[in-house]
C-alpha atoms as a PDB file:
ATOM      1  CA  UNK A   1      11.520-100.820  39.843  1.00  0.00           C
ATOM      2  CA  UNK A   2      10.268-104.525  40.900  1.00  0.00           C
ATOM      3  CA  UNK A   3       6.854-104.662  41.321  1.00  0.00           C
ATOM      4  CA  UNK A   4       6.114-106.379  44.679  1.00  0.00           C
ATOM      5  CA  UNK A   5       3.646-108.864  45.028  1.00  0.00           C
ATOM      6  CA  UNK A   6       0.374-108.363  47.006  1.00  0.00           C
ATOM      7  CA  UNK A   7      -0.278-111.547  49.084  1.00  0.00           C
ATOM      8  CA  UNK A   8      -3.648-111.710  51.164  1.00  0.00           C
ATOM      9  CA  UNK A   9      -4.306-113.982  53.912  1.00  0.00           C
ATOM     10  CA  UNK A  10      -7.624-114.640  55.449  1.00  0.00           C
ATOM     11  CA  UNK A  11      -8.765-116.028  58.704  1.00  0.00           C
ATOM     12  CA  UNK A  12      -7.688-116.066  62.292  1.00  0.00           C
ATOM     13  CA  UNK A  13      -6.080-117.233  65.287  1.00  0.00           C
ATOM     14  CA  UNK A  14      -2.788-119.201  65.811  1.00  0.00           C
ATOM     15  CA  UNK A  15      -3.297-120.307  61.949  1.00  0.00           C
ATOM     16  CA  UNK A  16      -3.127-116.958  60.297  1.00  0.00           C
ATOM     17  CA  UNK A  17      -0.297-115.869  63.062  1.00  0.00           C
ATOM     18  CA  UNK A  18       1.761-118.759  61.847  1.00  0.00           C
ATOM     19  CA  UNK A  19       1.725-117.627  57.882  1.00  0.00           C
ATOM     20  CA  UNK A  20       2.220-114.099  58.383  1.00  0.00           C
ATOM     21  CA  UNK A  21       5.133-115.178  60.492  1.00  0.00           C
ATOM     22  CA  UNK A  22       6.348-116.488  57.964  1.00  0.00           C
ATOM     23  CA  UNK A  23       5.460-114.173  55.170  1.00  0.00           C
ATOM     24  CA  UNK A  24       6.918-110.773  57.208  1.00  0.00           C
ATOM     25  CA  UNK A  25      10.820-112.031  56.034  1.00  0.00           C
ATOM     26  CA  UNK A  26      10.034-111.547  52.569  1.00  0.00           C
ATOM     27  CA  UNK A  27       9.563-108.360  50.004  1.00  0.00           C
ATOM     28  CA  UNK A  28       6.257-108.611  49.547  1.00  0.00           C
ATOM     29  CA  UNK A  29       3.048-106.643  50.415  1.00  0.00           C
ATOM     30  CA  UNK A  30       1.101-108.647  52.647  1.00  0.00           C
ATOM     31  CA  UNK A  31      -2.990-107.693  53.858  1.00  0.00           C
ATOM     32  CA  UNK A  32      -4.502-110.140  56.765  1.00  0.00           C
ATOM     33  CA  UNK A  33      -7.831-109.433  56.794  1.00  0.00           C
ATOM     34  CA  UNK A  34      -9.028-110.937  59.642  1.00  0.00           C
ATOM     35  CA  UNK A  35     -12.426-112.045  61.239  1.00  0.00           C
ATOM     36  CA  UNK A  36     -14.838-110.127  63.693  1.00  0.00           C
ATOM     37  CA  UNK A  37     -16.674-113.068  64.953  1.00  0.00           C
ATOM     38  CA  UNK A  38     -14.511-114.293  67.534  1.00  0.00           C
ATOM     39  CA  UNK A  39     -16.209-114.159  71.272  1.00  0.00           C
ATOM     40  CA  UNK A  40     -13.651-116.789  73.554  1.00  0.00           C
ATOM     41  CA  UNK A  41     -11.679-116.006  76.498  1.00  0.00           C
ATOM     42  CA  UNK A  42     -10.261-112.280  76.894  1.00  0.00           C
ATOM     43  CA  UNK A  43     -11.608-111.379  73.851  1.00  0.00           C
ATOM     44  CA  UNK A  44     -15.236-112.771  74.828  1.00  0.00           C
ATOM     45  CA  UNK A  45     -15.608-110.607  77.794  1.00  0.00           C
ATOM     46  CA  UNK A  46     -13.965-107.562  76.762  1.00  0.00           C
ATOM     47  CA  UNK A  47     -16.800-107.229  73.504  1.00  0.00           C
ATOM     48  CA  UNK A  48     -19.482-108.289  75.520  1.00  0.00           C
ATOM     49  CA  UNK A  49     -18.444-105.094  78.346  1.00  0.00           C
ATOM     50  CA  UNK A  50     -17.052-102.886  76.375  1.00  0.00           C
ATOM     51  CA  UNK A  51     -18.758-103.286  73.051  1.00  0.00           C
ATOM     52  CA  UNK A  52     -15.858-102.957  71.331  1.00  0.00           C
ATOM     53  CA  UNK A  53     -14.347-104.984  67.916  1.00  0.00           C
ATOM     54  CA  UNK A  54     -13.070-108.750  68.933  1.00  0.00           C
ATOM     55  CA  UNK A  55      -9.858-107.840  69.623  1.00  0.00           C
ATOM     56  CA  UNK A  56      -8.024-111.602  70.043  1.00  0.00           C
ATOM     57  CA  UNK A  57      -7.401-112.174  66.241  1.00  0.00           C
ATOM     58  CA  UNK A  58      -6.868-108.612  65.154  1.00  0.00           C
ATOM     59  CA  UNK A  59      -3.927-108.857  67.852  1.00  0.00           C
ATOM     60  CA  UNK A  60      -2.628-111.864  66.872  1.00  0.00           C
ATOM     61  CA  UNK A  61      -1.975-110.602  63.319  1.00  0.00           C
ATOM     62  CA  UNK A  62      -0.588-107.278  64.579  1.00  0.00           C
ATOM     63  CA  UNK A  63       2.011-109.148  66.611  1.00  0.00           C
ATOM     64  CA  UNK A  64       2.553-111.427  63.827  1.00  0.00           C
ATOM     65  CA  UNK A  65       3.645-108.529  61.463  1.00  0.00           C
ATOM     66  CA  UNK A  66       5.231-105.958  64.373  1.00  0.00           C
ATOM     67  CA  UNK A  67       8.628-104.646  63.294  1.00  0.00           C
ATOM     68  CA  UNK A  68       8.581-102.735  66.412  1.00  0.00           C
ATOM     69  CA  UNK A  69      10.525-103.030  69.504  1.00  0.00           C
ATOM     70  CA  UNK A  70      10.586-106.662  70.772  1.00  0.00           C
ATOM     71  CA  UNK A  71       9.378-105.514  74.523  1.00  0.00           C
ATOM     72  CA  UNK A  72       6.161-104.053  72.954  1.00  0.00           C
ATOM     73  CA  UNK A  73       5.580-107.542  70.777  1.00  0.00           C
ATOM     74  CA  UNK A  74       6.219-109.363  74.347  1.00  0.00           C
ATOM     75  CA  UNK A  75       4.087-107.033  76.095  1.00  0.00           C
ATOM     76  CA  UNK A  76       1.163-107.849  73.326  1.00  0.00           C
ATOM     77  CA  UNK A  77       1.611-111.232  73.926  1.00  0.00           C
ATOM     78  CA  UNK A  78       1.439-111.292  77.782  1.00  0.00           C
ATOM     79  CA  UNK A  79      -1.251-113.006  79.603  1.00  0.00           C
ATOM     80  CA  UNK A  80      -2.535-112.479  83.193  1.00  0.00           C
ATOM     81  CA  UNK A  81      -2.330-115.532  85.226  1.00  0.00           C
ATOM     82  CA  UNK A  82      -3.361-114.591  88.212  1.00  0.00           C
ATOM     83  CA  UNK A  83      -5.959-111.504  90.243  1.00  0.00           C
ATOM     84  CA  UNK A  84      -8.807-110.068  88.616  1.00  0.00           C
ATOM     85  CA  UNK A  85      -7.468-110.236  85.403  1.00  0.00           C
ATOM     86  CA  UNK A  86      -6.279-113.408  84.902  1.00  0.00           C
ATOM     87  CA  UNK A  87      -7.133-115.485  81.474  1.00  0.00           C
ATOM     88  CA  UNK A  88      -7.014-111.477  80.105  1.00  0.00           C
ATOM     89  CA  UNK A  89      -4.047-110.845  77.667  1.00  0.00           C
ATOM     90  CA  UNK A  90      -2.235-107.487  77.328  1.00  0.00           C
ATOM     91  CA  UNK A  91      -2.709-106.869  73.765  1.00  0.00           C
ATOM     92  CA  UNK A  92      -6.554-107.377  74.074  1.00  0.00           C
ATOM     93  CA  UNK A  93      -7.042-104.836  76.692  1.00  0.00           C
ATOM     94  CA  UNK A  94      -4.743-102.716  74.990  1.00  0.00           C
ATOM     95  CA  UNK A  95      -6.767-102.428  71.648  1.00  0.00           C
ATOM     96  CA  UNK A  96      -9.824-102.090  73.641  1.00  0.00           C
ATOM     97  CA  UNK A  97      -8.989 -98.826  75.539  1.00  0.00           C
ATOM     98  CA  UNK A  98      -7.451 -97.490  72.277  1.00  0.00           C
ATOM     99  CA  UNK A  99     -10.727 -98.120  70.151  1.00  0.00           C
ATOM    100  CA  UNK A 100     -12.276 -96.168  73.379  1.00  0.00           C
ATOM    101  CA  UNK A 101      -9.911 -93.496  72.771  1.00  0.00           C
ATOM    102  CA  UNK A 102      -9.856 -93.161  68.725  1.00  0.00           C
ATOM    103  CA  UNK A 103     -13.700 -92.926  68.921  1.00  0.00           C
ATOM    104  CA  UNK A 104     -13.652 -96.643  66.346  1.00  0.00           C
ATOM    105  CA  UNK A 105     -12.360 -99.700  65.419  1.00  0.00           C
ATOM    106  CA  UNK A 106     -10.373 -98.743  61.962  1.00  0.00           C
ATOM    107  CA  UNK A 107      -9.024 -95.651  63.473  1.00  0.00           C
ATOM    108  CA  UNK A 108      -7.796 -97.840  66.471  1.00  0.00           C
ATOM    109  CA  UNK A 109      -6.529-100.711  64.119  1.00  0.00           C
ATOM    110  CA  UNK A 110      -4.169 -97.826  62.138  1.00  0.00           C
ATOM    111  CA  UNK A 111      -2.710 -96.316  65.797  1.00  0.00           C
ATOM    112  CA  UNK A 112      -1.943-100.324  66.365  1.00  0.00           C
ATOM    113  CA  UNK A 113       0.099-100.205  63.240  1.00  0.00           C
ATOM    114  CA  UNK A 114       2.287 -97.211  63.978  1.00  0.00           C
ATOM    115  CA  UNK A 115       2.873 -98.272  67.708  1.00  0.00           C
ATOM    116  CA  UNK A 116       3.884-101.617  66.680  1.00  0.00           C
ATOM    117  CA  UNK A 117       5.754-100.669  63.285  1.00  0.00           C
ATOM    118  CA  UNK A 118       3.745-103.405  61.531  1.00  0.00           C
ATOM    119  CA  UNK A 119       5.009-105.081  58.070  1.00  0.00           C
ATOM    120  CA  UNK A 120       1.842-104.812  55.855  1.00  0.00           C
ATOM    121  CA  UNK A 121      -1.767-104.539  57.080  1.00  0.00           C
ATOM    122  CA  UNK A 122      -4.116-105.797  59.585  1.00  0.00           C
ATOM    123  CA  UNK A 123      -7.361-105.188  58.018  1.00  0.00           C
ATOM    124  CA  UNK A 124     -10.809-106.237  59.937  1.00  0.00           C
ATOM    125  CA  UNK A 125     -12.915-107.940  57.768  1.00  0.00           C
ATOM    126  CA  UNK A 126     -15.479-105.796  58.621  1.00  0.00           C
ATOM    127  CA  UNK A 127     -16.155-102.550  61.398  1.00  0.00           C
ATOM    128  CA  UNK A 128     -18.646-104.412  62.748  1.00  0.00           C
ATOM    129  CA  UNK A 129     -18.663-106.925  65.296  1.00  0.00           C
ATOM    130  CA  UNK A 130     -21.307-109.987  64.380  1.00  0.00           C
ATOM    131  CA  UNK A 131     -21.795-113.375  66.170  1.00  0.00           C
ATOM    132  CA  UNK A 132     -21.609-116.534  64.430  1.00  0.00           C
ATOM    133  CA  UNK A 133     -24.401-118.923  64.587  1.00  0.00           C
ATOM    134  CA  UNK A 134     -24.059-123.167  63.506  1.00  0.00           C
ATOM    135  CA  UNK A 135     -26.668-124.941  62.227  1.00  0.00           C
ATOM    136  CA  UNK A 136     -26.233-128.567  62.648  1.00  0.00           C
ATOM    137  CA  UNK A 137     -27.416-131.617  60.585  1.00  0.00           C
ATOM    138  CA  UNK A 138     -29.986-132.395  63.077  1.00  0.00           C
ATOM    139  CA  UNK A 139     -31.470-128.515  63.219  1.00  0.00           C
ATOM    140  CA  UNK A 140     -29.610-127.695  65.953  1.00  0.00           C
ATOM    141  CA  UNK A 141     -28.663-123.792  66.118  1.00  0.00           C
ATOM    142  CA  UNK A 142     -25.471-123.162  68.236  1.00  0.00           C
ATOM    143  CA  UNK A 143     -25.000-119.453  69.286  1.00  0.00           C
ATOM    144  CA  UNK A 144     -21.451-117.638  69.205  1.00  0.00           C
ATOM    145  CA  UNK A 145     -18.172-118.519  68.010  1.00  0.00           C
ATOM    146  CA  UNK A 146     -16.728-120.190  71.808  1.00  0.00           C
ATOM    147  CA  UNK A 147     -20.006-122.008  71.865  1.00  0.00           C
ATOM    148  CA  UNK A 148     -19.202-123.748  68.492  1.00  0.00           C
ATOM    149  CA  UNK A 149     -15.431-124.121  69.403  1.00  0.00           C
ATOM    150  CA  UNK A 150     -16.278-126.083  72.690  1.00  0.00           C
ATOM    151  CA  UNK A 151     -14.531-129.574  72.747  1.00  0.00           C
ATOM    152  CA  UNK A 152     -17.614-131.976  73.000  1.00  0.00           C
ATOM    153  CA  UNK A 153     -18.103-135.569  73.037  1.00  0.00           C
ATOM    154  CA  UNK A 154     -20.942-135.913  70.644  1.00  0.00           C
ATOM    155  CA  UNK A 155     -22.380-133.346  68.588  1.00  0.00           C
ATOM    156  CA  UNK A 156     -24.301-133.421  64.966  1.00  0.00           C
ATOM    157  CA  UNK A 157     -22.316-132.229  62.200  1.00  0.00           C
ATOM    158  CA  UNK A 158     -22.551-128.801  60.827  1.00  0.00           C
ATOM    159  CA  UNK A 159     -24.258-128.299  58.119  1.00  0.00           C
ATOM    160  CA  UNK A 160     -24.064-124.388  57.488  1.00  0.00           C
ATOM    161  CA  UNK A 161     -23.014-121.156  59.287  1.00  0.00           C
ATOM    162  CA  UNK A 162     -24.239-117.735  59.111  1.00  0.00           C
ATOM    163  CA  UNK A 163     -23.942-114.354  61.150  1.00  0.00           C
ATOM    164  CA  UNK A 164     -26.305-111.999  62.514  1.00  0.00           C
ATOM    165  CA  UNK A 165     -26.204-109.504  62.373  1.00  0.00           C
ATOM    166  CA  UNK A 166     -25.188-109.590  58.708  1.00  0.00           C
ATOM    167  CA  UNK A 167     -22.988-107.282  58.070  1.00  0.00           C
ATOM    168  CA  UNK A 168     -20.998-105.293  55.382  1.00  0.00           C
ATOM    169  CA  UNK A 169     -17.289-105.911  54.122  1.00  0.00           C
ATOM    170  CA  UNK A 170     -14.965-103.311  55.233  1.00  0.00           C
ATOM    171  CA  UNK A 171     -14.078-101.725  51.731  1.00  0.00           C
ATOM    172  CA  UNK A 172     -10.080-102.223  52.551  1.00  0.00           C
ATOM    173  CA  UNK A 173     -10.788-105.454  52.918  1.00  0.00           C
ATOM    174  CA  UNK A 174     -12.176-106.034  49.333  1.00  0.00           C
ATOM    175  CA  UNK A 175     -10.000-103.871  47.908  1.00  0.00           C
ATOM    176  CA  UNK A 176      -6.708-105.724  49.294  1.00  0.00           C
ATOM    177  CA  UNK A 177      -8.578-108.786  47.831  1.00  0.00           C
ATOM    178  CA  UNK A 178      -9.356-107.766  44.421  1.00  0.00           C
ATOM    179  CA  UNK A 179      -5.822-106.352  44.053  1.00  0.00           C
ATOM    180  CA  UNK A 180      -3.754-109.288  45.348  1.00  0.00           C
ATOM    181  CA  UNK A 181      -1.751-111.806  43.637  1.00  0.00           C
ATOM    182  CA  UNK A 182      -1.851-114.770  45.694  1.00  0.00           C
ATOM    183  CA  UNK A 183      -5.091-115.348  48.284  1.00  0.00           C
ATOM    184  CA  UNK A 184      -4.310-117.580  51.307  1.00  0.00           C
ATOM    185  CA  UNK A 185      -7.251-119.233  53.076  1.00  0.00           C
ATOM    186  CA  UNK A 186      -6.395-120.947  56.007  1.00  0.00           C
ATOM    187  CA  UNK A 187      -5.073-122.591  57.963  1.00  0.00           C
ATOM    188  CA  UNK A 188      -7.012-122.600  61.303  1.00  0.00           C
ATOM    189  CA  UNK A 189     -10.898-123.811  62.413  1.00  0.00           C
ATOM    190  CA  UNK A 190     -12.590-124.071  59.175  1.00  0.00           C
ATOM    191  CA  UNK A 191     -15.893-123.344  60.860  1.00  0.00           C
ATOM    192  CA  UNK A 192     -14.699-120.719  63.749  1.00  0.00           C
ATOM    193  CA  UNK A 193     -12.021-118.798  61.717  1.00  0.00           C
ATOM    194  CA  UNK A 194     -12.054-118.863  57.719  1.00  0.00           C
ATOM    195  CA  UNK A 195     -16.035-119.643  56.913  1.00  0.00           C
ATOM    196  CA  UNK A 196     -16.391-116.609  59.296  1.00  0.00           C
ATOM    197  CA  UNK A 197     -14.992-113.901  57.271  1.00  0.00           C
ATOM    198  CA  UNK A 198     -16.404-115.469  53.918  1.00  0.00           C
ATOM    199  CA  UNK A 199     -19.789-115.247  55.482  1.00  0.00           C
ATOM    200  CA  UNK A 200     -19.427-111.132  55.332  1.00  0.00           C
ATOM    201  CA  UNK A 201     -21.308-109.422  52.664  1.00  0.00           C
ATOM    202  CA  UNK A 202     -19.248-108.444  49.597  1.00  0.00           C
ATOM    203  CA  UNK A 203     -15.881-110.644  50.186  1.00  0.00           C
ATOM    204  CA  UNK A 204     -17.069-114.068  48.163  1.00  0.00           C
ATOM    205  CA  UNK A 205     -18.346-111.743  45.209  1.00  0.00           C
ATOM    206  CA  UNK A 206     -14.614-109.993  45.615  1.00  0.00           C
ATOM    207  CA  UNK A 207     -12.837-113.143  45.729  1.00  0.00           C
ATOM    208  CA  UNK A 208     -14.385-114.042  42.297  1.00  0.00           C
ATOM    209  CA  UNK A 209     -13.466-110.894  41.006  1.00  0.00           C
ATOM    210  CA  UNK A 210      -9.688-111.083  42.073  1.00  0.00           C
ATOM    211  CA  UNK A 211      -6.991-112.258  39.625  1.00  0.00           C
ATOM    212  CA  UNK A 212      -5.034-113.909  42.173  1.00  0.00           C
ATOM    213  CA  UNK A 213      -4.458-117.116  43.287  1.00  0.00           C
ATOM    214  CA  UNK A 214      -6.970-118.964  45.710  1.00  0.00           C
ATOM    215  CA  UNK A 215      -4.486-121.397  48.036  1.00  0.00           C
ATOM    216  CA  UNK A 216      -6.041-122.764  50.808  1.00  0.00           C
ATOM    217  CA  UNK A 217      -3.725-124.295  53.133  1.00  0.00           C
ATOM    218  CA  UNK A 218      -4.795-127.871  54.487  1.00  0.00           C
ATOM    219  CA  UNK A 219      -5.439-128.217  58.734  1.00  0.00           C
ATOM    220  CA  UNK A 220      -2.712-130.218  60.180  1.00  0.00           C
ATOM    221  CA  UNK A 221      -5.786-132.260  61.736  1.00  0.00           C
ATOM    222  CA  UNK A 222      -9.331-132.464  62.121  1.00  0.00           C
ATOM    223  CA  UNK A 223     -11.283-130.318  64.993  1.00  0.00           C
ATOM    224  CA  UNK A 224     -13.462-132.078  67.309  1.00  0.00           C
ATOM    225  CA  UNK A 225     -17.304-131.312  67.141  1.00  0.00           C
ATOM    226  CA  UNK A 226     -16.589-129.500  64.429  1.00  0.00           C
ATOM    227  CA  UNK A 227     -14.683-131.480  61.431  1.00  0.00           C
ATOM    228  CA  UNK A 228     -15.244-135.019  62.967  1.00  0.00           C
ATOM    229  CA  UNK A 229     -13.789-137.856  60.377  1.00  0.00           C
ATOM    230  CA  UNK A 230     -13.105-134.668  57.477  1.00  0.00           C
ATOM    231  CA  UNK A 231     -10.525-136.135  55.206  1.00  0.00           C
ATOM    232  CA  UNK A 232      -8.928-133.922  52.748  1.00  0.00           C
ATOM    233  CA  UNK A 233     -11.454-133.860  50.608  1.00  0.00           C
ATOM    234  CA  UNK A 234     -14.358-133.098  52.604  1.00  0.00           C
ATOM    235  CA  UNK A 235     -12.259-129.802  53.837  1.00  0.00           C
ATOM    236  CA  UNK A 236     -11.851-128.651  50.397  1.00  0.00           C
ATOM    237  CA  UNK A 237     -15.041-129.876  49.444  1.00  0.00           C
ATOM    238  CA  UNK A 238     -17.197-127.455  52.266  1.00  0.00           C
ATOM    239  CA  UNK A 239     -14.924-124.603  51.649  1.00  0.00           C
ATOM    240  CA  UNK A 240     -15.456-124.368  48.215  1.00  0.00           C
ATOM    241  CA  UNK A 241     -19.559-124.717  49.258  1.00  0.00           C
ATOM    242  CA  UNK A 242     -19.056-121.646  50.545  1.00  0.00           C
ATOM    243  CA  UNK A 243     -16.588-119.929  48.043  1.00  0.00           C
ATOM    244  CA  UNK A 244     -19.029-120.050  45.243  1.00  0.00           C
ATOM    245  CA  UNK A 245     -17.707-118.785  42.088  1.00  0.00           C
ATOM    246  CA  UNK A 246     -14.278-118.258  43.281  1.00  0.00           C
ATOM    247  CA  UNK A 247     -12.356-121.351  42.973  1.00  0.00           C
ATOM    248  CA  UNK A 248     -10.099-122.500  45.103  1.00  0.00           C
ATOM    249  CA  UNK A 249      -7.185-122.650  42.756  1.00  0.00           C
ATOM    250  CA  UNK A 250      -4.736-124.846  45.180  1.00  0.00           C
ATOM    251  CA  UNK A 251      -4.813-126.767  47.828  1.00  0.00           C
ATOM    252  CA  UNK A 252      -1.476-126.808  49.724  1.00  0.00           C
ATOM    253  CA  UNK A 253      -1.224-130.085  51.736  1.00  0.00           C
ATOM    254  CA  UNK A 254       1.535-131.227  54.780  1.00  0.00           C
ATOM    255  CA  UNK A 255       3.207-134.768  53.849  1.00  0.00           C
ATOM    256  CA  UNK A 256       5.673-134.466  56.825  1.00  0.00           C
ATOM    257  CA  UNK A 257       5.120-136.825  59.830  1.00  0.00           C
ATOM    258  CA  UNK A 258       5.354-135.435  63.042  1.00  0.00           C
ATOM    259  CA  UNK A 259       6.241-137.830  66.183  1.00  0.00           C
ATOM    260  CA  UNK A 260       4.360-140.621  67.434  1.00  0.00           C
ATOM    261  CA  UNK A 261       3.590-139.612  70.610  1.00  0.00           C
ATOM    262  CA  UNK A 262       1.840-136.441  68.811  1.00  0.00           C
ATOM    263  CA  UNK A 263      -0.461-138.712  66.715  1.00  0.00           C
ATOM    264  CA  UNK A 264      -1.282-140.594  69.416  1.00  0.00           C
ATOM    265  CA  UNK A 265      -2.354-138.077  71.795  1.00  0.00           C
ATOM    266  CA  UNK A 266      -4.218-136.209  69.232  1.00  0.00           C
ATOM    267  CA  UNK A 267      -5.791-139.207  68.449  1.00  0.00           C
ATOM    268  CA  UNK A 268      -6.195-139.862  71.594  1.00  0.00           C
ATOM    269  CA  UNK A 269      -8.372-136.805  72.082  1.00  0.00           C
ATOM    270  CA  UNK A 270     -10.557-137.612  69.086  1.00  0.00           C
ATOM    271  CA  UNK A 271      -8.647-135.152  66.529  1.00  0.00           C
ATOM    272  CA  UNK A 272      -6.590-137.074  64.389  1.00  0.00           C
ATOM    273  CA  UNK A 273      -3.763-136.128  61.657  1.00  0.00           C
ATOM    274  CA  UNK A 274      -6.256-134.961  58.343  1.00  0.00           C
ATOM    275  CA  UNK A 275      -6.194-137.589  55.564  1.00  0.00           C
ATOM    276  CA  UNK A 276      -5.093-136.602  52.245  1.00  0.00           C
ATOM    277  CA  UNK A 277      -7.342-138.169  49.971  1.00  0.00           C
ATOM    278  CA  UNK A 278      -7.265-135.307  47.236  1.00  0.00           C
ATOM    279  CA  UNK A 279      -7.965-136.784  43.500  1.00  0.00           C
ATOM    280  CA  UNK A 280      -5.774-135.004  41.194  1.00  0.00           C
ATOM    281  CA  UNK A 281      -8.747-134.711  38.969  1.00  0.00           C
ATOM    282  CA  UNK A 282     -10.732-132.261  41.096  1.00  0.00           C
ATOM    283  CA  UNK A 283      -8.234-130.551  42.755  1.00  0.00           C
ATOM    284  CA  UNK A 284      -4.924-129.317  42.195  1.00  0.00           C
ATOM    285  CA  UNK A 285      -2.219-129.959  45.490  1.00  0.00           C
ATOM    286  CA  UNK A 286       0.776-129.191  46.282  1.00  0.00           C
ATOM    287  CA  UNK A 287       2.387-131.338  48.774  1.00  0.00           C
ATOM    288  CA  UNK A 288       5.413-130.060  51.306  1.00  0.00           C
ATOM    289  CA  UNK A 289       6.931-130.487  53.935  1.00  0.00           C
ATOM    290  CA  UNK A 290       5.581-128.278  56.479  1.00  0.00           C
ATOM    291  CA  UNK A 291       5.267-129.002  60.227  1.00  0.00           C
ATOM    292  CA  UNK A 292       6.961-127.173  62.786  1.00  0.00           C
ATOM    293  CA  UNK A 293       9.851-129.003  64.645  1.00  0.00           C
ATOM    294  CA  UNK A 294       8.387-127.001  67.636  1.00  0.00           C
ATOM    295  CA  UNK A 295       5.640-128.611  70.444  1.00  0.00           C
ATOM    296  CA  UNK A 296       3.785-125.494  71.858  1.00  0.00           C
ATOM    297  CA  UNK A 297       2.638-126.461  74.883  1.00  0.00           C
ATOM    298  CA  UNK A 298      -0.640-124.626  76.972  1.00  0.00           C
ATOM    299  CA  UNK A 299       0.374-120.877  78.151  1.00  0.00           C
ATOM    300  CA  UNK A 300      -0.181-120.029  81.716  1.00  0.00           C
ATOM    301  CA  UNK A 301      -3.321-118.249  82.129  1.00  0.00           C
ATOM    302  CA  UNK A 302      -4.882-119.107  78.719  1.00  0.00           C
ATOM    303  CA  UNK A 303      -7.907-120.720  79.047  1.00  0.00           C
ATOM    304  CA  UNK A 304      -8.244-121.829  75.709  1.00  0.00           C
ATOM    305  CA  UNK A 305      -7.757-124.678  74.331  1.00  0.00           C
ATOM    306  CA  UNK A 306      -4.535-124.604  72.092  1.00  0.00           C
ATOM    307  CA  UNK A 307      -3.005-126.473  69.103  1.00  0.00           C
ATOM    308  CA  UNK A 308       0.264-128.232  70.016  1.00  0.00           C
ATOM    309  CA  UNK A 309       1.031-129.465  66.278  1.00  0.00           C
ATOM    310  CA  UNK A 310       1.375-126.594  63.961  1.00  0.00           C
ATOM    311  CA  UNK A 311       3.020-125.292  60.754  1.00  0.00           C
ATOM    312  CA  UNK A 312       6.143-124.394  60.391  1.00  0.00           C
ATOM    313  CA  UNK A 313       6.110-120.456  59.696  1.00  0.00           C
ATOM    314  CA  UNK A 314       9.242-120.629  57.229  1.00  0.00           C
ATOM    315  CA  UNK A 315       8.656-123.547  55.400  1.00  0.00           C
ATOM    316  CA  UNK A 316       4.640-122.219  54.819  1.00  0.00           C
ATOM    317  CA  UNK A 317       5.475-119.025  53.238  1.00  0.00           C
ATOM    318  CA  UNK A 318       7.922-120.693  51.017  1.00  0.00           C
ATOM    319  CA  UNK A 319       5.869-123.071  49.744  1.00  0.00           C
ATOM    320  CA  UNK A 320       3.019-120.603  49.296  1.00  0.00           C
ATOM    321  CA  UNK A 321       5.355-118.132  47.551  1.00  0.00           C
ATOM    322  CA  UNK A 322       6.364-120.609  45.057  1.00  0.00           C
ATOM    323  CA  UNK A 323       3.033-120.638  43.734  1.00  0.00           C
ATOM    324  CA  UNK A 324       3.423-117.511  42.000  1.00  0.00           C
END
């Protein structure tokens, strides 16, 4: 019998959608564990009413891995545009009323994976919800995850980020990390979606532990008020701040070119295509390929701000699952 290998991704959002998108066509065991910091948009307002787990990124990854019927995946997906409910999407509400009904969060996350027939795991970083505080360079302290994420004109860097409450690692979580073979960080926010669930007790000290390999997969570009003039280097350089004594093994970098008009307007809006200034002598890339021939444009009714430039889900897992 083959032994199948256990591939863990961390983070959030549209980044960690894209590589298990990617990762679901292949015969491997895959774990997203997933951060509980998240407070934009629907997912914003339904933890602040209803007190329940952040439900945006936990339903992104569920939808990423679904094997289920393709109305269900559509109807996760769905976003009200219009009425009382507009800006709220389907899937959010969804998990909220079932973490209502299954009396907590882990119990509600397992139903999720039945209903939608999910490839893998969706594991929650943690059962507890915390918000995510930025300190800036100039002692500036910047309150909750949307906060941070806000497009702004001028801001001081970041020099730090913590939660509070602190809170525990949910024991899945470290488990599917000390266990795996190949440990994906990224790609998405550095600040707002990765740094997040390393900042939860217990998962840095498992990442050292774990035998697998550490690939972090380089942003497309750089995030404004956030990661304002990063090159590659500086990336790598904060993450591993933040890593400490698990190295990141890889660093898996885009050398495709997507189309002018892209650049421009990205750099046009102050977020421009990250630089890849990695010496060979710190760090050791891999360089692909790996945009996405796709522009995804702004979703009616979602009131977030959205990348338009992203990976290319195929070509990702490929080139991640050549590593080992």
């Amino acid at each position: 019998m083959i032994d199948r290998k256990r591939v863990v991704v961390l983070g959030g959002g549209t980044g960690t959608f894209t590589v298990l998108t990617g990762l679901k066509r292949h015969p491997i065991d895959i774990s997203a564990i997933v951060s509980i910091a998240d407070s934009g948009g629907s997912t914003g307002i339904l933890r602040d009413e209803l007190g329940v787990l952040p439900p945006g990124d936990l339903r992104q990854a569920l939808v990423a891995l679904a094997r289920g019927d393709d109305t269900l995946r559509r109807l996760f997906t769905y976003r009200f545009n219009e009425g009382s409910l507009a800006g709220h999407n389907f899937g959010n509400l969804f998990l909220s009323v079932l973490e209502k009904v299954a009396g907590d969060p882990l119990s509600a996350i397992r139903e999720a994976h039945r209903i939608l027939e999910v490839k893998g795991r969706v594991i929650p970083v943690s059962a507890q919800a915390a918000e995510l505080y930025a300190e800036l360079e100039d002692a500036t302290v910047i309150a909750r995850e949307h906060a941070i994420d806000e497009t702004v004109t001028q801001r001081s860097p970041i020099r730090r980020c913590f939660l509070s409450p602190s809170v525990v690692a949910n024991p899945e979580a470290l488990d599917a990390i000390r266990e795996a073979d190949l440990i994906v960080l990224g790609p998405g926010d550095l600040f707002t979606s990765l740094i997040p669930v390393l900042l939860v007790e217990g998962v840095v000290e498992a990442l050292a532990e774990s035998r697998g390999k550490r690939v972090f997969v380089l942003n497309l570009t750089t995030k404004r008020g956030q990661t304002d003039g990063y090159t590659a280097t500086n990336f790598c350089r904060m993450l591993a701040a933040h890593l400490g004594n698990a190295r990141i093994d890889a660093v898996l970098a885009n050398r495709g070119l997507p189309p002018s008009v892209l650049v421009e307007r990205y750099e046009q809006a102050g977020e421009p295509l990250v630089l890849d200034d990695l010496d060979e002598s710190e760090w050791v890339s891999v360089r692909r390929s790996l945009l996405s021939d796709e522009i995804h444009e702004q979703i009616s009714g979602d009131k977030l701000k959205r990348s338009l430039l992203r990976h290319d889900p195929v070509k990702l897992a490929d080139a991640l699952l050549q590593l080992i």
